[in-house]
N, C-alpha and C. Protein backbone atom coordinates (compact mmCIF):
# COMPACT_ATOMS: atom_id res chain seq x y z
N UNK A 1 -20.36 28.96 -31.88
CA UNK A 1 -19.16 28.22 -31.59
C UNK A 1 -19.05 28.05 -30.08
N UNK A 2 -18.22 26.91 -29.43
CA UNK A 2 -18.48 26.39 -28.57
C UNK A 2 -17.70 27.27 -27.33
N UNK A 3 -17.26 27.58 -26.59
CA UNK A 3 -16.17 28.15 -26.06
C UNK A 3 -16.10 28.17 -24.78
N UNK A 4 -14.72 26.85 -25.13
CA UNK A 4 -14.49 26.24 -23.52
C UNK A 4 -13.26 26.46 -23.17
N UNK A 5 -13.11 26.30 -21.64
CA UNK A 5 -11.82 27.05 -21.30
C UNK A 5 -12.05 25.87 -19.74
N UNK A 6 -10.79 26.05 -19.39
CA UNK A 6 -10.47 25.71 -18.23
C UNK A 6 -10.62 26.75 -16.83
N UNK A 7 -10.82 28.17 -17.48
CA UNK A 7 -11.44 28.72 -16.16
C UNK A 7 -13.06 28.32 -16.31
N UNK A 8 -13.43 28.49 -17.16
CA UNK A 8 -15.23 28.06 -17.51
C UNK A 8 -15.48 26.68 -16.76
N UNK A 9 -14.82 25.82 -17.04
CA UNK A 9 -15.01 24.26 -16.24
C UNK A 9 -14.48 24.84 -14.70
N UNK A 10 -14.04 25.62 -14.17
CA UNK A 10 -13.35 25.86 -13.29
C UNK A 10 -15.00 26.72 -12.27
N UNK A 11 -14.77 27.25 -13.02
CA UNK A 11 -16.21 28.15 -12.32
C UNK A 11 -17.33 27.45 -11.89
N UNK A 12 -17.71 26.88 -13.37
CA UNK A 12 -18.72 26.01 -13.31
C UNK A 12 -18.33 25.15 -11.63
N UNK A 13 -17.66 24.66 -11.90
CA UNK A 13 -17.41 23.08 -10.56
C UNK A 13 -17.44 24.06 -9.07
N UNK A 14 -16.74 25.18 -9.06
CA UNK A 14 -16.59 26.07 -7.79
C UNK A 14 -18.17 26.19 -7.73
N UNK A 15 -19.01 27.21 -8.67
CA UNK A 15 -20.30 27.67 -8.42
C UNK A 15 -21.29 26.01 -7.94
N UNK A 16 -21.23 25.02 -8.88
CA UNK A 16 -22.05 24.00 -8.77
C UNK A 16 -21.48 23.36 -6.68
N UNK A 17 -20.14 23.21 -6.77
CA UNK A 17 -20.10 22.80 -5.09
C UNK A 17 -20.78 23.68 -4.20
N UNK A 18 -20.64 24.89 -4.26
CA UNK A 18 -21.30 25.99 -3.52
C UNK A 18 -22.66 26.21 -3.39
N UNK A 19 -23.30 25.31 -4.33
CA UNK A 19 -24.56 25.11 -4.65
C UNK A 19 -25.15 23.91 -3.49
N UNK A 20 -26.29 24.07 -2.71
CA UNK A 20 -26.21 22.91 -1.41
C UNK A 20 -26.75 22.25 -1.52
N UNK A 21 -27.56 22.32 -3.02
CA UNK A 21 -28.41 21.11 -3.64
C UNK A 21 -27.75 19.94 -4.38
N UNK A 22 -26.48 20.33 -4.79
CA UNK A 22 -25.29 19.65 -6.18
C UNK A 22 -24.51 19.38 -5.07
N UNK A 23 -23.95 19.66 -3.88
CA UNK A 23 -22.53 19.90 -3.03
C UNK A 23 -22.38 18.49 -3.00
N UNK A 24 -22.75 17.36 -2.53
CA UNK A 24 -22.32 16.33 -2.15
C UNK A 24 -22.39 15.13 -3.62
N UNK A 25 -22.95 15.75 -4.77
CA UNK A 25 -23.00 15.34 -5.51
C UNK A 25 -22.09 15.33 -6.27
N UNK A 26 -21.07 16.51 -6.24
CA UNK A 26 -19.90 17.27 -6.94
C UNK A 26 -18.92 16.41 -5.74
N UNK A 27 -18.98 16.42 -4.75
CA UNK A 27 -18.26 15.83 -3.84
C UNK A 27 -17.69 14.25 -4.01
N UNK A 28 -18.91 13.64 -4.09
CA UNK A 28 -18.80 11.77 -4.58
C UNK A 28 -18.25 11.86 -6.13
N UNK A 29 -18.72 12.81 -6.80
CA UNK A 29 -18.01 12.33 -8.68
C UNK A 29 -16.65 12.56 -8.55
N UNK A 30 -16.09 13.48 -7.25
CA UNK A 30 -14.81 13.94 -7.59
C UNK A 30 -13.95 13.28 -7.20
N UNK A 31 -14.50 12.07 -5.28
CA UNK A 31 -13.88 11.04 -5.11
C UNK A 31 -13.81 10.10 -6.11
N UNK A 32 -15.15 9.73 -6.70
CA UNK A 32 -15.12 8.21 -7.73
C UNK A 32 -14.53 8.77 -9.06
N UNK A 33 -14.05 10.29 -9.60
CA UNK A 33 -13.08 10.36 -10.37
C UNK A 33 -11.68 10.18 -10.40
N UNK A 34 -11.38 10.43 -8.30
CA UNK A 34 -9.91 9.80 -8.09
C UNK A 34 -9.94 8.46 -8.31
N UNK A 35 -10.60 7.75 -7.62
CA UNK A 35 -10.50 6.49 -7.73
C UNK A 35 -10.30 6.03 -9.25
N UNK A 36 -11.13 6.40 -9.87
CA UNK A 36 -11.31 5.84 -11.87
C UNK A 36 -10.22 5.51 -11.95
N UNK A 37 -10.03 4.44 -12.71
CA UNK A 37 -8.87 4.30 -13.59
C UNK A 37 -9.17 5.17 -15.16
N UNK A 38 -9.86 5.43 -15.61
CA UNK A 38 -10.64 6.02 -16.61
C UNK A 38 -10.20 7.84 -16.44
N UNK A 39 -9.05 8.78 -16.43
CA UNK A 39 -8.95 9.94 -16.11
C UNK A 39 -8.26 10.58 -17.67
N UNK A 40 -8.79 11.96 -17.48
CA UNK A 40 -8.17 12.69 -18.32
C UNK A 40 -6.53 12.02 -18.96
N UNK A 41 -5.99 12.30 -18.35
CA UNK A 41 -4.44 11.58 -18.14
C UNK A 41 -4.44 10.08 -17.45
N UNK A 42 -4.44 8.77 -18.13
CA UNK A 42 -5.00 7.32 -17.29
C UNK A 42 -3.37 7.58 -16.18
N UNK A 43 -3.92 7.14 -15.10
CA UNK A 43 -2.65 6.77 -14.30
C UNK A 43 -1.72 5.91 -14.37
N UNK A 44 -1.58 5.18 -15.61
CA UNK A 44 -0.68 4.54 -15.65
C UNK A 44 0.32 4.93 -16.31
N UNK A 45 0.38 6.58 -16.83
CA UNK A 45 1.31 7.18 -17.69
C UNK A 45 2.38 8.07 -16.13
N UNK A 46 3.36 7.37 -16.05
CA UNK A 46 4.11 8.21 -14.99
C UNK A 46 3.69 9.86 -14.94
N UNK A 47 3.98 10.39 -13.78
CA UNK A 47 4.45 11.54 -13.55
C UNK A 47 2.59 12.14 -14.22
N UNK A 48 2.58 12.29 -15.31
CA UNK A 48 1.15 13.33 -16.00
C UNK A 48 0.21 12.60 -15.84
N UNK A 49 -0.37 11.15 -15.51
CA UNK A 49 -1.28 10.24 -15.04
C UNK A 49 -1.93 10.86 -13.78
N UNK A 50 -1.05 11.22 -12.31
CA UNK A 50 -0.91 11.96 -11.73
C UNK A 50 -1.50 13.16 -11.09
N UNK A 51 -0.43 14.01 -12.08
CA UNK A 51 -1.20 15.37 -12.28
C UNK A 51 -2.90 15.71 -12.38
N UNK A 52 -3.36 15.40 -13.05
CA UNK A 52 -4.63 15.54 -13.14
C UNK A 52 -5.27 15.39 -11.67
N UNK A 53 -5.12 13.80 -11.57
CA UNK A 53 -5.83 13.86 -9.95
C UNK A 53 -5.36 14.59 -9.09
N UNK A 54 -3.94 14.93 -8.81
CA UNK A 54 -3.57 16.36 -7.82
C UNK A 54 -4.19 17.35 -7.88
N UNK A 55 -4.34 17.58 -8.96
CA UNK A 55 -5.11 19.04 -9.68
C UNK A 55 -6.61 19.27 -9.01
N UNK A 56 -7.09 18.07 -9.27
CA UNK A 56 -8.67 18.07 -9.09
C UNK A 56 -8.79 17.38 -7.58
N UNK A 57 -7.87 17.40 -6.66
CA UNK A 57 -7.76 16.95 -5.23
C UNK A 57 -7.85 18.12 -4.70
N UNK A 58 -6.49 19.18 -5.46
CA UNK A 58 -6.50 20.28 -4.85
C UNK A 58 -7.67 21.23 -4.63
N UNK A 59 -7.91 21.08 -5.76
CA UNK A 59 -9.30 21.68 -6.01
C UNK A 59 -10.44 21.86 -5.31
N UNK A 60 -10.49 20.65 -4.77
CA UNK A 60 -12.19 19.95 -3.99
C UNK A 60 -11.56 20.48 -2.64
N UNK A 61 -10.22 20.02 -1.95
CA UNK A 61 -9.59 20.64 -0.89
C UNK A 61 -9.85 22.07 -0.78
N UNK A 62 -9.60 23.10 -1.31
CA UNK A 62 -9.46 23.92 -1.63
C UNK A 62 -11.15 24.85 -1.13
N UNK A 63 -11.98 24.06 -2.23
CA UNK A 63 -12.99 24.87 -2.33
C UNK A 63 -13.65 24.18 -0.55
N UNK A 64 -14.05 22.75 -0.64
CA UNK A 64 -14.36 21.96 0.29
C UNK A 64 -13.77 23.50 2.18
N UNK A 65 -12.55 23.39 2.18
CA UNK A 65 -12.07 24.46 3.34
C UNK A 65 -12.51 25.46 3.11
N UNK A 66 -12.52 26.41 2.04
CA UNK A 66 -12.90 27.58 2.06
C UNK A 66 -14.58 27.71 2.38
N UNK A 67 -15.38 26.69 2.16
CA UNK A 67 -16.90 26.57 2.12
C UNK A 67 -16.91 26.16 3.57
N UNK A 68 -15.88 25.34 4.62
CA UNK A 68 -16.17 25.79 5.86
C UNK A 68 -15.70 26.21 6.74
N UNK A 69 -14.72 27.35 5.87
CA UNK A 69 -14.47 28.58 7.01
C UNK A 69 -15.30 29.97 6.43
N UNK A 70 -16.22 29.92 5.68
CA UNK A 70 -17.34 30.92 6.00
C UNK A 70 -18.47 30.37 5.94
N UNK A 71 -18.40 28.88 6.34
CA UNK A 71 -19.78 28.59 7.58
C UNK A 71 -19.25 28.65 9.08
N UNK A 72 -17.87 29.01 9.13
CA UNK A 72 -17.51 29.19 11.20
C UNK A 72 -17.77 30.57 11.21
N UNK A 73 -17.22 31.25 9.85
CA UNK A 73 -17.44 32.84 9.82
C UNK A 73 -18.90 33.32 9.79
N UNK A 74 -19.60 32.94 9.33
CA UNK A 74 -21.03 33.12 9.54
C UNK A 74 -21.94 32.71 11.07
N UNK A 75 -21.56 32.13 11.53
CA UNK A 75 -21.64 31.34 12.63
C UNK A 75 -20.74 32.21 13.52
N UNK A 76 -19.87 32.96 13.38
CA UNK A 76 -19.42 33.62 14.61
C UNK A 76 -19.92 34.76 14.28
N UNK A 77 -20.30 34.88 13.50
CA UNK A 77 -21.02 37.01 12.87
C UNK A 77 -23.03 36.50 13.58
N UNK A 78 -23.05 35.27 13.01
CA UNK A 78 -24.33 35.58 14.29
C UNK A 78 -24.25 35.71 15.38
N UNK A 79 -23.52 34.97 16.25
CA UNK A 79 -22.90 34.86 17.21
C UNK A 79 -23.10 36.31 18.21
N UNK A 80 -22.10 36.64 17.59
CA UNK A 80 -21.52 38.37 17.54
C UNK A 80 -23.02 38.88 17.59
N UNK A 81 -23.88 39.07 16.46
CA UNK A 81 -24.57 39.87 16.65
C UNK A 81 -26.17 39.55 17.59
N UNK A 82 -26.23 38.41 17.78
CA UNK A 82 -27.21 37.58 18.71
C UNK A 82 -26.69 38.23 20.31
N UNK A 83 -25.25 38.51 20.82
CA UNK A 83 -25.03 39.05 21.42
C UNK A 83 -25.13 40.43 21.92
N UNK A 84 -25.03 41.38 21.07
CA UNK A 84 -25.24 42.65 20.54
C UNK A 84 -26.55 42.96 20.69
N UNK A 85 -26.76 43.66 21.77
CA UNK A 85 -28.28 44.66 22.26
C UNK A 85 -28.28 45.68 21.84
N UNK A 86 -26.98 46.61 21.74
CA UNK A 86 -27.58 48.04 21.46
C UNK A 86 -27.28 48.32 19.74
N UNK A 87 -28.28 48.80 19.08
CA UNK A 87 -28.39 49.09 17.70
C UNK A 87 -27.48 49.77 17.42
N UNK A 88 -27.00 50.83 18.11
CA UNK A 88 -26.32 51.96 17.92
C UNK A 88 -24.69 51.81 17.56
N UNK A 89 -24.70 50.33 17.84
CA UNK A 89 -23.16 49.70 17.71
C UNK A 89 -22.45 49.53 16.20
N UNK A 90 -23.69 49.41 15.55
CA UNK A 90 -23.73 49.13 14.13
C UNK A 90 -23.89 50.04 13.35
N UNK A 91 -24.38 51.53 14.32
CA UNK A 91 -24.37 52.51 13.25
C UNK A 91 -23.61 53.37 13.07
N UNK A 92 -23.20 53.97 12.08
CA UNK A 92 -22.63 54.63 11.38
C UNK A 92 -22.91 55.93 10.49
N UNK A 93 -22.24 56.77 11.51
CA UNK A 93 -22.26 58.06 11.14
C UNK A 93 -21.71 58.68 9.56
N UNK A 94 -22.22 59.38 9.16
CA UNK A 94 -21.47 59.80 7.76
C UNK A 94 -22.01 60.88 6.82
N UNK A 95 -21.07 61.86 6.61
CA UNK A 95 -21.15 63.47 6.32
C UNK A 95 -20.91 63.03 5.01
N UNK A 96 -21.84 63.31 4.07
CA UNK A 96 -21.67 63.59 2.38
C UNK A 96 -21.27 64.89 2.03
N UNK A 97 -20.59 65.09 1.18
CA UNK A 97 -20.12 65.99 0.38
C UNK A 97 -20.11 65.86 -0.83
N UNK A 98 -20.92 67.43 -1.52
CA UNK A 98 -20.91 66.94 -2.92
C UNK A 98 -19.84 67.17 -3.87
N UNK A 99 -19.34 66.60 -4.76
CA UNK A 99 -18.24 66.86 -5.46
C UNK A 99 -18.77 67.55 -6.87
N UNK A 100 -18.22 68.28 -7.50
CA UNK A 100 -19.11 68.70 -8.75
C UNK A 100 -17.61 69.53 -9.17
């Protein structure tokens, strides 16, 4: 049996944008799905016509920002550590204890 869900389509579309082979591909279907007149909900039904494309605007917004603020975040952690000469900065001391 088939078993679909709206977090499952949800994942799927997050994992596939994040993907840098699919990204701009997921990118153009999601503009030429705003544009469609052809949507889940057609836009010519007030108010829930709408919805859908907000939904799936937010969405691409959403993921689209978050995908490049940890390429500035990655980009400042090299940064950071391209700067960083002494090894010792990074290390970390630490006393185990066994619990039993």
């Amino acid at each position: 049996m088939n078993n679909f869900s709206i977090q499952s389509l949800y994942n799927w579309y997050r994992n596939t944008l994040r993907n840098p082979k699919y990204r701009w591909w997921i990118v153009f279907g999601t503009l030429l799905y705003m544009l469609s007149p052809f949507d889940i909900a057609p836009d010519f039904i007030p108010i829930i016509g709408q919805i859908d494309d907000i939904a799936i605007l937010t969405l691409l917004v959403s993921e689209v920002s978050q995908l490049l603020i940890d390429n500035v975040k990655s980009r400042k952690g090299a940064t950071v550590t391209a700067e960083s000469s002494d090894p010792t900065e990074k290390t970390v001391d630490v006393e185990s204890v066994s619990v039993n």
